[in-house]
C-alpha atoms as a PDB file:
ATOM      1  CA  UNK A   1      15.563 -26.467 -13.593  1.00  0.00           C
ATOM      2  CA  UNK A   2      13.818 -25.460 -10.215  1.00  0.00           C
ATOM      3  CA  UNK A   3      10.073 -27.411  -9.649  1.00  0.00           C
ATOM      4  CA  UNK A   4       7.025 -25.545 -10.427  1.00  0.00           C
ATOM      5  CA  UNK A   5       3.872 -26.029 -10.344  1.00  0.00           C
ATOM      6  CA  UNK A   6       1.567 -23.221 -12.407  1.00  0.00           C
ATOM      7  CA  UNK A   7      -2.025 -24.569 -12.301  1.00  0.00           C
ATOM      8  CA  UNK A   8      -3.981 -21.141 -11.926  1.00  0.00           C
ATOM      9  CA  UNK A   9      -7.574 -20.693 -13.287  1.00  0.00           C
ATOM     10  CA  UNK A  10      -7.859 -24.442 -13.700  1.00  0.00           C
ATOM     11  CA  UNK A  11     -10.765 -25.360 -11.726  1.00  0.00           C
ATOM     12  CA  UNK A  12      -9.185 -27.536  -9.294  1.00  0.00           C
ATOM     13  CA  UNK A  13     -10.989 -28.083  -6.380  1.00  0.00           C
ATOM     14  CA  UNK A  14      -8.597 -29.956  -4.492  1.00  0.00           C
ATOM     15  CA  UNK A  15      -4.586 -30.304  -4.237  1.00  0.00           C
ATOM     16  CA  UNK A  16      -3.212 -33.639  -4.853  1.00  0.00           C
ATOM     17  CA  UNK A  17      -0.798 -34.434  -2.273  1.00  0.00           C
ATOM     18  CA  UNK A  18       1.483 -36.387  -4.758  1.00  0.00           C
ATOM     19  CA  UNK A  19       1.946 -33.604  -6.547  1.00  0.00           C
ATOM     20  CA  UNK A  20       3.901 -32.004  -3.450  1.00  0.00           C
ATOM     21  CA  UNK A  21       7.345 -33.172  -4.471  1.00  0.00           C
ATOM     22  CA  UNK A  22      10.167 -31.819  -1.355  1.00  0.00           C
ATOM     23  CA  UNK A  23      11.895 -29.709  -4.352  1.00  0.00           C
ATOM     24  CA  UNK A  24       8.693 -27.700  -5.227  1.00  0.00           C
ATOM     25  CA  UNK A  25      10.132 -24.296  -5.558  1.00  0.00           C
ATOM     26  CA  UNK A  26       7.330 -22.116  -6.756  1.00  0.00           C
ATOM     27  CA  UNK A  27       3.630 -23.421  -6.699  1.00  0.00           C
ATOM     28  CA  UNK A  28       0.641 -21.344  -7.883  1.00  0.00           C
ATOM     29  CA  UNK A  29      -2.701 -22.254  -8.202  1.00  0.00           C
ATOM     30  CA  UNK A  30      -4.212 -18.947  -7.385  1.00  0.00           C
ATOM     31  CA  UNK A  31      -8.311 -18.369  -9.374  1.00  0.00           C
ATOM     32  CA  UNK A  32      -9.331 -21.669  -8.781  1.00  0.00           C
ATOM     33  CA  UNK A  33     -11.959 -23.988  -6.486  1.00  0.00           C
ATOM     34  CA  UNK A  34     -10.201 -24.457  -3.421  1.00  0.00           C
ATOM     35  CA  UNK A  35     -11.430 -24.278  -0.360  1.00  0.00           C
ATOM     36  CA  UNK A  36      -8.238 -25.899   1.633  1.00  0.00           C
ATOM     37  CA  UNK A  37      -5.017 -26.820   1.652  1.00  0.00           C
ATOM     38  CA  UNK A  38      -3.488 -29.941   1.904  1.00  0.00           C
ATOM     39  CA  UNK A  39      -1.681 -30.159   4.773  1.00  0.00           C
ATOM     40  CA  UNK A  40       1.535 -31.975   2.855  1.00  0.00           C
ATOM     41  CA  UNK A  41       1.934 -28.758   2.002  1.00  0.00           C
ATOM     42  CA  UNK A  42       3.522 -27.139   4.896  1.00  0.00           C
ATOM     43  CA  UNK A  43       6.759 -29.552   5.069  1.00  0.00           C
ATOM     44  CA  UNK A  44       8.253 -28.114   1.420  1.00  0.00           C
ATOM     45  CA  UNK A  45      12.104 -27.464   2.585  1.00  0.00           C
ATOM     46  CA  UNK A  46      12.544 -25.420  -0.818  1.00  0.00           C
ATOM     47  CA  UNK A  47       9.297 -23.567  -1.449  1.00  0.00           C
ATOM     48  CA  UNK A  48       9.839 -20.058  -2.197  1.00  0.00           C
ATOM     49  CA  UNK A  49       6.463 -18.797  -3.535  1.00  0.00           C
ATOM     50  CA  UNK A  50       3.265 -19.764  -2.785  1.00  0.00           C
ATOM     51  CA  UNK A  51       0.242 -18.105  -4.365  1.00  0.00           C
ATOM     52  CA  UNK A  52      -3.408 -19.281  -3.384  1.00  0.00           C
ATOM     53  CA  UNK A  53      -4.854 -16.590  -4.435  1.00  0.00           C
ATOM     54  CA  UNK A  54      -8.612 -16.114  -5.445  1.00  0.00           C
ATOM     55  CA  UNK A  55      -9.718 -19.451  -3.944  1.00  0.00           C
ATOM     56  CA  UNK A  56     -12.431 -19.993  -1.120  1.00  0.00           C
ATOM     57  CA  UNK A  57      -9.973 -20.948   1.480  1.00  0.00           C
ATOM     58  CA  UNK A  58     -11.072 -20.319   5.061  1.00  0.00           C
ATOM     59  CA  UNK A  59      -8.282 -21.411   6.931  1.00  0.00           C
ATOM     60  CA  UNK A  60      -4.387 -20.730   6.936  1.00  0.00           C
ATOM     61  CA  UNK A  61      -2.944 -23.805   8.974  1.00  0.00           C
ATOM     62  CA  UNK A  62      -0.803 -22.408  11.453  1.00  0.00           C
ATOM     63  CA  UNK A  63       1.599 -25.028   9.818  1.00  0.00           C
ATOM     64  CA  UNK A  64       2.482 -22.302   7.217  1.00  0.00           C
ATOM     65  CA  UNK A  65       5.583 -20.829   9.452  1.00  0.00           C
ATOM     66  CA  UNK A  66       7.777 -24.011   8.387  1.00  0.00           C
ATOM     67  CA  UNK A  67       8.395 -22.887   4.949  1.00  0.00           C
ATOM     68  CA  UNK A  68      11.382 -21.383   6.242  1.00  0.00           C
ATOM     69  CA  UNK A  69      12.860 -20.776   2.665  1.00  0.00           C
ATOM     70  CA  UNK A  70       9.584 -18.497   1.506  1.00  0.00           C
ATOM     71  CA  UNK A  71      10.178 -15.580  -0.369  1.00  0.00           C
ATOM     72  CA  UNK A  72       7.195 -14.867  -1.984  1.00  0.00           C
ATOM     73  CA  UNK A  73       3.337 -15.399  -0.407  1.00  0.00           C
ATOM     74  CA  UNK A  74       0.074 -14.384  -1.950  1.00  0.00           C
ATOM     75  CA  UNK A  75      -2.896 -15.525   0.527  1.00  0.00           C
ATOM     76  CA  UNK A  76      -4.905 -12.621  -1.098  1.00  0.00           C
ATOM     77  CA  UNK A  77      -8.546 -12.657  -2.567  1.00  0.00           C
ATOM     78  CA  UNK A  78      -9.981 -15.649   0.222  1.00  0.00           C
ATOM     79  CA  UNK A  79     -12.771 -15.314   2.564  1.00  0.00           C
ATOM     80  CA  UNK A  80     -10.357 -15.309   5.415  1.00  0.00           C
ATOM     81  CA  UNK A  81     -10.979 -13.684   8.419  1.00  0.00           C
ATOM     82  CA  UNK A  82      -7.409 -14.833  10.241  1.00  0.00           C
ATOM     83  CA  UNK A  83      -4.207 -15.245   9.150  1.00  0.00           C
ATOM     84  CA  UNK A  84      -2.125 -17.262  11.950  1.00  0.00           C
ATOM     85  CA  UNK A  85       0.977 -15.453  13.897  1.00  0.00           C
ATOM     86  CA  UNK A  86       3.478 -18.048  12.493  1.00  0.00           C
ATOM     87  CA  UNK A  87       3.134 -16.353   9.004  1.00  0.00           C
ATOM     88  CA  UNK A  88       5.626 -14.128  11.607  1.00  0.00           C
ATOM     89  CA  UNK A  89       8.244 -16.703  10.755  1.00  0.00           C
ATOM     90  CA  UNK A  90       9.086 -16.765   7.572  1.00  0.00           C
ATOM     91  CA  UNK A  91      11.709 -14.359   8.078  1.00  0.00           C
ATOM     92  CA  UNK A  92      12.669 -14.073   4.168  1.00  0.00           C
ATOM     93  CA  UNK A  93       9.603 -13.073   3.310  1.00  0.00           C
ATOM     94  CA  UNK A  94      10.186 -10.264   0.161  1.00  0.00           C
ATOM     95  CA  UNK A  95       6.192  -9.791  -0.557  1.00  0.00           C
ATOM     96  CA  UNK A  96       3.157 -10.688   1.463  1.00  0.00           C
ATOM     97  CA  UNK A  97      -0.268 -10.175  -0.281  1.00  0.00           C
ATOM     98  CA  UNK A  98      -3.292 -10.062   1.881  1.00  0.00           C
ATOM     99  CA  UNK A  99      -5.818  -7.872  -0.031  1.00  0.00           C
ATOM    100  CA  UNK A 100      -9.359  -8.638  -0.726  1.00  0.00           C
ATOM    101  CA  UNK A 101      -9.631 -10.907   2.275  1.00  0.00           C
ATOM    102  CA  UNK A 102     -12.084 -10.309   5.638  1.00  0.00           C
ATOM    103  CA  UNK A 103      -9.292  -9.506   7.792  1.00  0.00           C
ATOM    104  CA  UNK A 104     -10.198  -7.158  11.060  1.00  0.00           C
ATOM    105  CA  UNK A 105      -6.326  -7.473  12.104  1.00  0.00           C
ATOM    106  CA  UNK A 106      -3.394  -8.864  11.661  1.00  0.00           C
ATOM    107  CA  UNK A 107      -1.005 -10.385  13.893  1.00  0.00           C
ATOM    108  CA  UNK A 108       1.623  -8.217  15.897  1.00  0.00           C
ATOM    109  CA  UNK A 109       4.539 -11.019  14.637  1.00  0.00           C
ATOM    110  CA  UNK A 110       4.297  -9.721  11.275  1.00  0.00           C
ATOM    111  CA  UNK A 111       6.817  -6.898  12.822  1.00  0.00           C
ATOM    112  CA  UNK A 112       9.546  -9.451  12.434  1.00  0.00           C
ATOM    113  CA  UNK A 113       9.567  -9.467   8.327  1.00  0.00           C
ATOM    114  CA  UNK A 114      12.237  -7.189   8.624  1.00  0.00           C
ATOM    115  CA  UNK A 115      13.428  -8.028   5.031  1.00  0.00           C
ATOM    116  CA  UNK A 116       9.816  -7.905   3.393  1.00  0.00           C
ATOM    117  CA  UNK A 117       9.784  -4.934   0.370  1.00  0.00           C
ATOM    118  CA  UNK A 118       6.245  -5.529  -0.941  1.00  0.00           C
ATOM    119  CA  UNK A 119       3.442  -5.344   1.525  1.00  0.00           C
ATOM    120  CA  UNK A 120      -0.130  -5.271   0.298  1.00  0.00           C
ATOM    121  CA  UNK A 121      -3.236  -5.314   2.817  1.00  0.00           C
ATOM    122  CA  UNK A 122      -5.603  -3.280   0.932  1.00  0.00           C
ATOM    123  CA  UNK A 123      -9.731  -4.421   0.826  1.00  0.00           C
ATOM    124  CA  UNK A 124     -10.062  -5.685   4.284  1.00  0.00           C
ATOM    125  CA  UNK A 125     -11.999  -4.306   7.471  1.00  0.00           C
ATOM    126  CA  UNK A 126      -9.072  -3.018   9.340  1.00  0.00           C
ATOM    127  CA  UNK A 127      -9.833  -0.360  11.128  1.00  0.00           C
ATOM    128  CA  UNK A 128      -6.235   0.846  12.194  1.00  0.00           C
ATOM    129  CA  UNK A 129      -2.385   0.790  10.803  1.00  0.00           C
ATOM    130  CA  UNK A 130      -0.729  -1.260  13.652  1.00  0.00           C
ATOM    131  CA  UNK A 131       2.062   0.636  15.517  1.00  0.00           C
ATOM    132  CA  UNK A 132       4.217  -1.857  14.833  1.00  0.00           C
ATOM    133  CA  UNK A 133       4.297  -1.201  11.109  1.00  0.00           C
ATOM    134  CA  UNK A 134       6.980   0.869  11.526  1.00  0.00           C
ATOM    135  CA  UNK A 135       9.307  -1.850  12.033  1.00  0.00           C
ATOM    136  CA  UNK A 136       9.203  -2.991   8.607  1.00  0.00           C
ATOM    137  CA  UNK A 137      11.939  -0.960   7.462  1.00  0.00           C
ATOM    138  CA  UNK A 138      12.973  -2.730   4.377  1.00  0.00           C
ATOM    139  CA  UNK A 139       9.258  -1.618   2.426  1.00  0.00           C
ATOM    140  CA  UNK A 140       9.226   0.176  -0.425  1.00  0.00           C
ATOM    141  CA  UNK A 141       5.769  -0.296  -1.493  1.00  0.00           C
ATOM    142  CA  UNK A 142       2.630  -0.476   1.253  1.00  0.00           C
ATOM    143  CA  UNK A 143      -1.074  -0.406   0.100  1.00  0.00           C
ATOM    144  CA  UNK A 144      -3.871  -0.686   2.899  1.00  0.00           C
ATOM    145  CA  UNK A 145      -6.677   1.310   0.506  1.00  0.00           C
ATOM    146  CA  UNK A 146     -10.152   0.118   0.563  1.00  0.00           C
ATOM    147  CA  UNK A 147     -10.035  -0.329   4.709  1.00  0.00           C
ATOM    148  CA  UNK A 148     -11.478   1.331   7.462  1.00  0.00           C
ATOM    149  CA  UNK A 149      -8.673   3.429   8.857  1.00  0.00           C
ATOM    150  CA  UNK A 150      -9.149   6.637  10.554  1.00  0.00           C
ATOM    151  CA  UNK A 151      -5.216   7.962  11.244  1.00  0.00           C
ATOM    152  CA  UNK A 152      -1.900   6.537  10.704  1.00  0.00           C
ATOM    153  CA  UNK A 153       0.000   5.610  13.600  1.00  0.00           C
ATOM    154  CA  UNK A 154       3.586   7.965  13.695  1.00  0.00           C
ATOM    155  CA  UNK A 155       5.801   5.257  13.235  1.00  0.00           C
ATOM    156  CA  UNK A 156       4.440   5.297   9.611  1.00  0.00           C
ATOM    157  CA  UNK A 157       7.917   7.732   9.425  1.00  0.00           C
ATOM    158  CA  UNK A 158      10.107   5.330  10.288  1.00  0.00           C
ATOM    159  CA  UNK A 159       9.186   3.389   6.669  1.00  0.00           C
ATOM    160  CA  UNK A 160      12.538   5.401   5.749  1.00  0.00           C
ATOM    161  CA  UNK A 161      12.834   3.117   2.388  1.00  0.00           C
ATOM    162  CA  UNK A 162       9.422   3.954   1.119  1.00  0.00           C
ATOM    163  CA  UNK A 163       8.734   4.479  -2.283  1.00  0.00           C
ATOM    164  CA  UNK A 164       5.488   4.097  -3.191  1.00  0.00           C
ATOM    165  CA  UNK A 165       2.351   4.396  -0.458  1.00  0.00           C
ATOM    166  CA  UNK A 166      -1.066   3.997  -1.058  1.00  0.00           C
ATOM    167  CA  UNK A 167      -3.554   4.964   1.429  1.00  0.00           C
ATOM    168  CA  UNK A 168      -6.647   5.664  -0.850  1.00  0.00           C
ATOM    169  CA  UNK A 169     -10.876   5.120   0.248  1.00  0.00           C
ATOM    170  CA  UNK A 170      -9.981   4.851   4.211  1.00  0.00           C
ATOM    171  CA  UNK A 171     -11.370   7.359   6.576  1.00  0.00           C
ATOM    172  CA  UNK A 172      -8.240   9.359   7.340  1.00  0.00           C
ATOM    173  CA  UNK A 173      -8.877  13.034   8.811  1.00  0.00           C
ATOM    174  CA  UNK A 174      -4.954  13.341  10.005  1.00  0.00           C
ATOM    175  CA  UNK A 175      -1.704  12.752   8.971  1.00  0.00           C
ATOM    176  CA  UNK A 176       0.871  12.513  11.303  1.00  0.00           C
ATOM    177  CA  UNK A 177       3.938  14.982  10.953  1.00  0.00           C
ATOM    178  CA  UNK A 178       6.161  12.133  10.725  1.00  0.00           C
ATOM    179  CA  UNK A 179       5.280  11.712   7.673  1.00  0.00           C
ATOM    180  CA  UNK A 180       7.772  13.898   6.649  1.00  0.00           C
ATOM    181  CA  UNK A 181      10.302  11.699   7.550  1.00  0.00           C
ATOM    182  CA  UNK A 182       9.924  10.084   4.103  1.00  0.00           C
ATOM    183  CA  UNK A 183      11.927  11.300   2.408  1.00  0.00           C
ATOM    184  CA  UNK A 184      12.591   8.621  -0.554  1.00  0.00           C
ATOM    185  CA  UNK A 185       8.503   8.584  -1.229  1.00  0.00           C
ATOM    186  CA  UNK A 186       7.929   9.034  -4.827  1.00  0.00           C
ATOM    187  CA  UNK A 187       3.974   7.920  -5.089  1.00  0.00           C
ATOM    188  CA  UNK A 188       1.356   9.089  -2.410  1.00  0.00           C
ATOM    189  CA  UNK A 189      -2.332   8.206  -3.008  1.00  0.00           C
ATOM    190  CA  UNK A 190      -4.764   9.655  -0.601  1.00  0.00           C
ATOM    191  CA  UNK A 191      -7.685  10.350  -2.752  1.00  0.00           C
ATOM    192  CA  UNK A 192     -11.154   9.404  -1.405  1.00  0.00           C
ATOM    193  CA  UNK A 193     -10.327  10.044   2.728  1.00  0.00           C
ATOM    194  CA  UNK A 194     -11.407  12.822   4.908  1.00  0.00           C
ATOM    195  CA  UNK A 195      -8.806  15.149   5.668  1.00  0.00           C
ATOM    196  CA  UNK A 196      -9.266  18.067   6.699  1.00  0.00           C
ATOM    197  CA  UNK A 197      -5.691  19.472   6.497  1.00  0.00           C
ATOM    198  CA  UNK A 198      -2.057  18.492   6.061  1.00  0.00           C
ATOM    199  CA  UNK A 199       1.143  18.685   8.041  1.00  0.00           C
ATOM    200  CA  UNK A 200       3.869  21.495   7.233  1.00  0.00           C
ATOM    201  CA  UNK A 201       6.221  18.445   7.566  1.00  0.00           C
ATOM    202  CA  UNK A 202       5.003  17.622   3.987  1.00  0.00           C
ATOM    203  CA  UNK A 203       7.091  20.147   2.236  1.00  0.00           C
ATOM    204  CA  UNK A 204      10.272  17.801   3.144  1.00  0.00           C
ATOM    205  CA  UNK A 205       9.340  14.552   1.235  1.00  0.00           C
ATOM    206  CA  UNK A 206      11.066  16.132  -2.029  1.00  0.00           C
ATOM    207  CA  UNK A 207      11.449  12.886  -3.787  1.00  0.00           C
ATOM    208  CA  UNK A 208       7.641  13.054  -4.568  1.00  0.00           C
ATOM    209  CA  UNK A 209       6.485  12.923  -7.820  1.00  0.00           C
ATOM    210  CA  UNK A 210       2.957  12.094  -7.330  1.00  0.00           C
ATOM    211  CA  UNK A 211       0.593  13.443  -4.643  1.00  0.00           C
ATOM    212  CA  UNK A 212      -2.584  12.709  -4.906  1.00  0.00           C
ATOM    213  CA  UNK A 213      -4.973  13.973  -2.463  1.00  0.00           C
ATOM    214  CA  UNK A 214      -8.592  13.975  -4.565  1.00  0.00           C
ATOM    215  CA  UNK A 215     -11.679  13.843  -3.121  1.00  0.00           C
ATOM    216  CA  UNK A 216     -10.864  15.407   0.783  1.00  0.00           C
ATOM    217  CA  UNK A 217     -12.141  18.156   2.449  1.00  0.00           C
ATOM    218  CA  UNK A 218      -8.610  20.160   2.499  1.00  0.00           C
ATOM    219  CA  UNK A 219      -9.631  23.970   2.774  1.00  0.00           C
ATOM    220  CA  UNK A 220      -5.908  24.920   3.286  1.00  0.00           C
ATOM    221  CA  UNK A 221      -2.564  23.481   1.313  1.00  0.00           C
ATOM    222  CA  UNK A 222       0.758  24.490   3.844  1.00  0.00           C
ATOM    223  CA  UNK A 223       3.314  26.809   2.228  1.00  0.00           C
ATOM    224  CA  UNK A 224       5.658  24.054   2.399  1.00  0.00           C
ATOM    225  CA  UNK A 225       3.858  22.446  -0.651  1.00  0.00           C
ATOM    226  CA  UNK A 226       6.490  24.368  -2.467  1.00  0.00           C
ATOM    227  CA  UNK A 227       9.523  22.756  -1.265  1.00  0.00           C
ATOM    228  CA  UNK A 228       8.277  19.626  -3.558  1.00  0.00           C
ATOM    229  CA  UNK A 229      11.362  20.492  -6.047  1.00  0.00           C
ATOM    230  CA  UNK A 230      10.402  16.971  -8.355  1.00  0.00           C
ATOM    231  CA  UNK A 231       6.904  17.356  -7.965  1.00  0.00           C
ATOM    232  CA  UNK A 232       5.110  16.249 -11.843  1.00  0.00           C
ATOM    233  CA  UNK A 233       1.545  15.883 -10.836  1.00  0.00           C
ATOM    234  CA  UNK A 234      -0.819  17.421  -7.950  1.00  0.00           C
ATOM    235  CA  UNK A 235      -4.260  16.167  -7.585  1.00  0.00           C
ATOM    236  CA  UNK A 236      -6.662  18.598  -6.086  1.00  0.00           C
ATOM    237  CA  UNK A 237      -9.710  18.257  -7.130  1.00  0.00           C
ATOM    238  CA  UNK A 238     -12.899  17.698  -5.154  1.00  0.00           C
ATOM    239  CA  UNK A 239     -11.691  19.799  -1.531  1.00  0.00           C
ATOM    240  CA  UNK A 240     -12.877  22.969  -0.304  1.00  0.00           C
ATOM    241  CA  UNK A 241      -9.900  24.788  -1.542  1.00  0.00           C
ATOM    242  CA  UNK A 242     -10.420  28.969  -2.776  1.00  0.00           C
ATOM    243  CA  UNK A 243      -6.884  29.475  -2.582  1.00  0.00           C
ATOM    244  CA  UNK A 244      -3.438  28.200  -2.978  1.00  0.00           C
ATOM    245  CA  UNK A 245      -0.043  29.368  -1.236  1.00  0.00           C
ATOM    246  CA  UNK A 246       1.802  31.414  -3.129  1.00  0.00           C
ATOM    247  CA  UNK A 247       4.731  28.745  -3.220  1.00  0.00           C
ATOM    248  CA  UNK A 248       2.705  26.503  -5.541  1.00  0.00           C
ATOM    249  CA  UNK A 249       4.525  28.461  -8.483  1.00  0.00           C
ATOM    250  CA  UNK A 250       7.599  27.063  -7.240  1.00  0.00           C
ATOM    251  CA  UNK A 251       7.405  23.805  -8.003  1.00  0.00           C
ATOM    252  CA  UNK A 252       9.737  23.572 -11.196  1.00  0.00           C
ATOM    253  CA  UNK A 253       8.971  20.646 -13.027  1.00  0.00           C
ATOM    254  CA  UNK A 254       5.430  20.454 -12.058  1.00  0.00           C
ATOM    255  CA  UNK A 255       3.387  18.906 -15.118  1.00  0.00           C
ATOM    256  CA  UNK A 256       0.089  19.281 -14.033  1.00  0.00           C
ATOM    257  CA  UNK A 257      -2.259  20.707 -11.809  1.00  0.00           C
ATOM    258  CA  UNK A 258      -5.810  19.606 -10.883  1.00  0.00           C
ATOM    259  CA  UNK A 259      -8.274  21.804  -8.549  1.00  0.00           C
ATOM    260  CA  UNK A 260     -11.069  21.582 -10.120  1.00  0.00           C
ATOM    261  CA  UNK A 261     -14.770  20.978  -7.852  1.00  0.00           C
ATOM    262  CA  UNK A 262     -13.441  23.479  -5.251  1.00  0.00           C
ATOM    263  CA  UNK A 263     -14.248  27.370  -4.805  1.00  0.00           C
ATOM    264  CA  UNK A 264     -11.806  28.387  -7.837  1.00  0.00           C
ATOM    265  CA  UNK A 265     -14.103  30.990 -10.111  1.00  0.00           C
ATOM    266  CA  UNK A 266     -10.444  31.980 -12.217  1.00  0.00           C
ATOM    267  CA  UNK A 267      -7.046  30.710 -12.599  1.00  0.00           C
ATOM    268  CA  UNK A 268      -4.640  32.630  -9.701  1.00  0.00           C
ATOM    269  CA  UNK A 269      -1.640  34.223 -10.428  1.00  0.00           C
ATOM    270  CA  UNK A 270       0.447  31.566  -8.551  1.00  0.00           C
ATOM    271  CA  UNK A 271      -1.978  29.391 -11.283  1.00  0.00           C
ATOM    272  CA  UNK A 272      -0.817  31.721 -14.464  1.00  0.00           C
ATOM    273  CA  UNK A 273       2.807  31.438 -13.308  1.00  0.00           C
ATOM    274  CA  UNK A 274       2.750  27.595 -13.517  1.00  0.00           C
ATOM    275  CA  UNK A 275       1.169  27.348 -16.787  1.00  0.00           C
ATOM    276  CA  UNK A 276       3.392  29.886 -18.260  1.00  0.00           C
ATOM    277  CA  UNK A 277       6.161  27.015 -16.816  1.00  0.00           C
ATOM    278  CA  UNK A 278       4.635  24.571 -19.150  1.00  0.00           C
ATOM    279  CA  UNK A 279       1.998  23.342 -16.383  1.00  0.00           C
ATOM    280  CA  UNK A 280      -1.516  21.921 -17.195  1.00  0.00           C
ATOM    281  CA  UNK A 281      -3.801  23.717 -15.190  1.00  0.00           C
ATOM    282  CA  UNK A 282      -7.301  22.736 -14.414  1.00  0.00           C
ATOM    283  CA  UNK A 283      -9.971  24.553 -12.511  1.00  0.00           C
END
């Protein structure tokens, strides 16, 4: 049986050092009172998770890139404000979690996670995607909602594995047309930014199932919306919309439709069309 240690939401306000066995596999103490780490920590030769989670830890020790063997790292929910470049080294990283931190950047070396799937950066004060983000090409899932970002930087596009991107309560007038390039998206959540229009290149992510672009100020949708063959569920609402391209009815399996809060007085024909398809339409 691989070592564990699972000690979350006990109160702890410090690690033990004795407890830091070298065959520690998996060690979470995430919800507790820490406010460091011990520093016994950073010469585990097995560790593949490590969850700290929802602590008060200030400080990552730049130690942390000699857990060669780590999979799995969940640094969210501290009062950090850095994370150190050697978290660049721990080349088998599958999922990083730095949400709900203080973080104003994050370090160029995280390009070289080149296996990581799971990358979650949401709630900080970043005020720009790196460029570099683009060289994570084994994600499937990125979240950086709840930031300060105005645009995405085009190598967004090259995330060519992408499945699920979330995006949601930035500042985002633009997207690039690269976008378009992702083709294997299934989820997009933009809800809650500022943009003001969207690429033509849109119409050729036709995985999508989800779209969800709430609470904008959209006063156009391209033609290309159409060409969203597995499209279920379109969220409108809250734009400056008074029409919709005619294509809209050609989204097949389209479930539902959401426009309400924009300058629709009636349902459209395009509108009619889809709800004769089986389509919930709401204005």
């Amino acid at each position: 049986m691989p070592h564990i240690i699972a000690l979350d939401d006990h109160h702890l306000t410090h690690i033990s050092a004795d407890m830091l066995i070298s065959t520690l596999q998996s060690m979470s103490i995430r919800k507790n009172r820490l406010s460091s780490l011990p520093e016994a920590l950073w010469e585990l030769p097995q560790l593949r998770l490590l969850s700290v989670g929802d602590n008060q830890i200030t400080d990552i020790s730049p130690k942390i890139g000699r857990l060669k063997t780590l999979t799995h790292l969940f640094i969210d929910t501290n009062p950090l404000t850095t994370i150190p470049d050697t978290i660049g080294e721990l080349i088998h990283l599958h999922t990083l979690d730095i949400a709900h931190c203080r973080l104003t950047d994050m370090p160029a070396s995280l390009q070289n996670l080149t296996q990581m799937a799971f990358f979650y950066a949401s709630d900080n004060a970043f005020t720009a995607c790196p460029e570099w983000i683009g060289a994570l090409l084994s994600l499937t899932y990125f979240g950086m909602t709840d930031n300060a970002l105005r645009d995405l930087p085009p190598t967004i596009g090259d995330l060519a594995n992408l499945v699920e991107l979330r995006l949601y309560r930035n500042h985002i007038t633009y997207l690039p047309h690269t976008i378009g390039q992702l083709t294997r998206l299934r989820e997009f959540y933009l809800h809650d930014n500022a943009l003001v229009e969207l690429p033509n290149t849109i119409g050729n992510m036709t995985d999508l199932r989800i779209l969800d672009l709430r609470n904008n100020a959209l006063i156009t949708v391209p033609e290309t919306i159409g060409a969203l063959s597995n499209l279920l569920y379109l969220d409108l609402r809250g734009n400056r919309l008074n029409h919709l391209p005619d294509s809209i009815a050609d989204l097949p399996h389209l479930q539902k439709l959401d426009v309400r809060w924009n300058g629709f007085i009636q349902k459209s024909p395009e509108m009619l069309r889809l709800e004769a398809q089986g389509c919930l339409v709401y204005i």
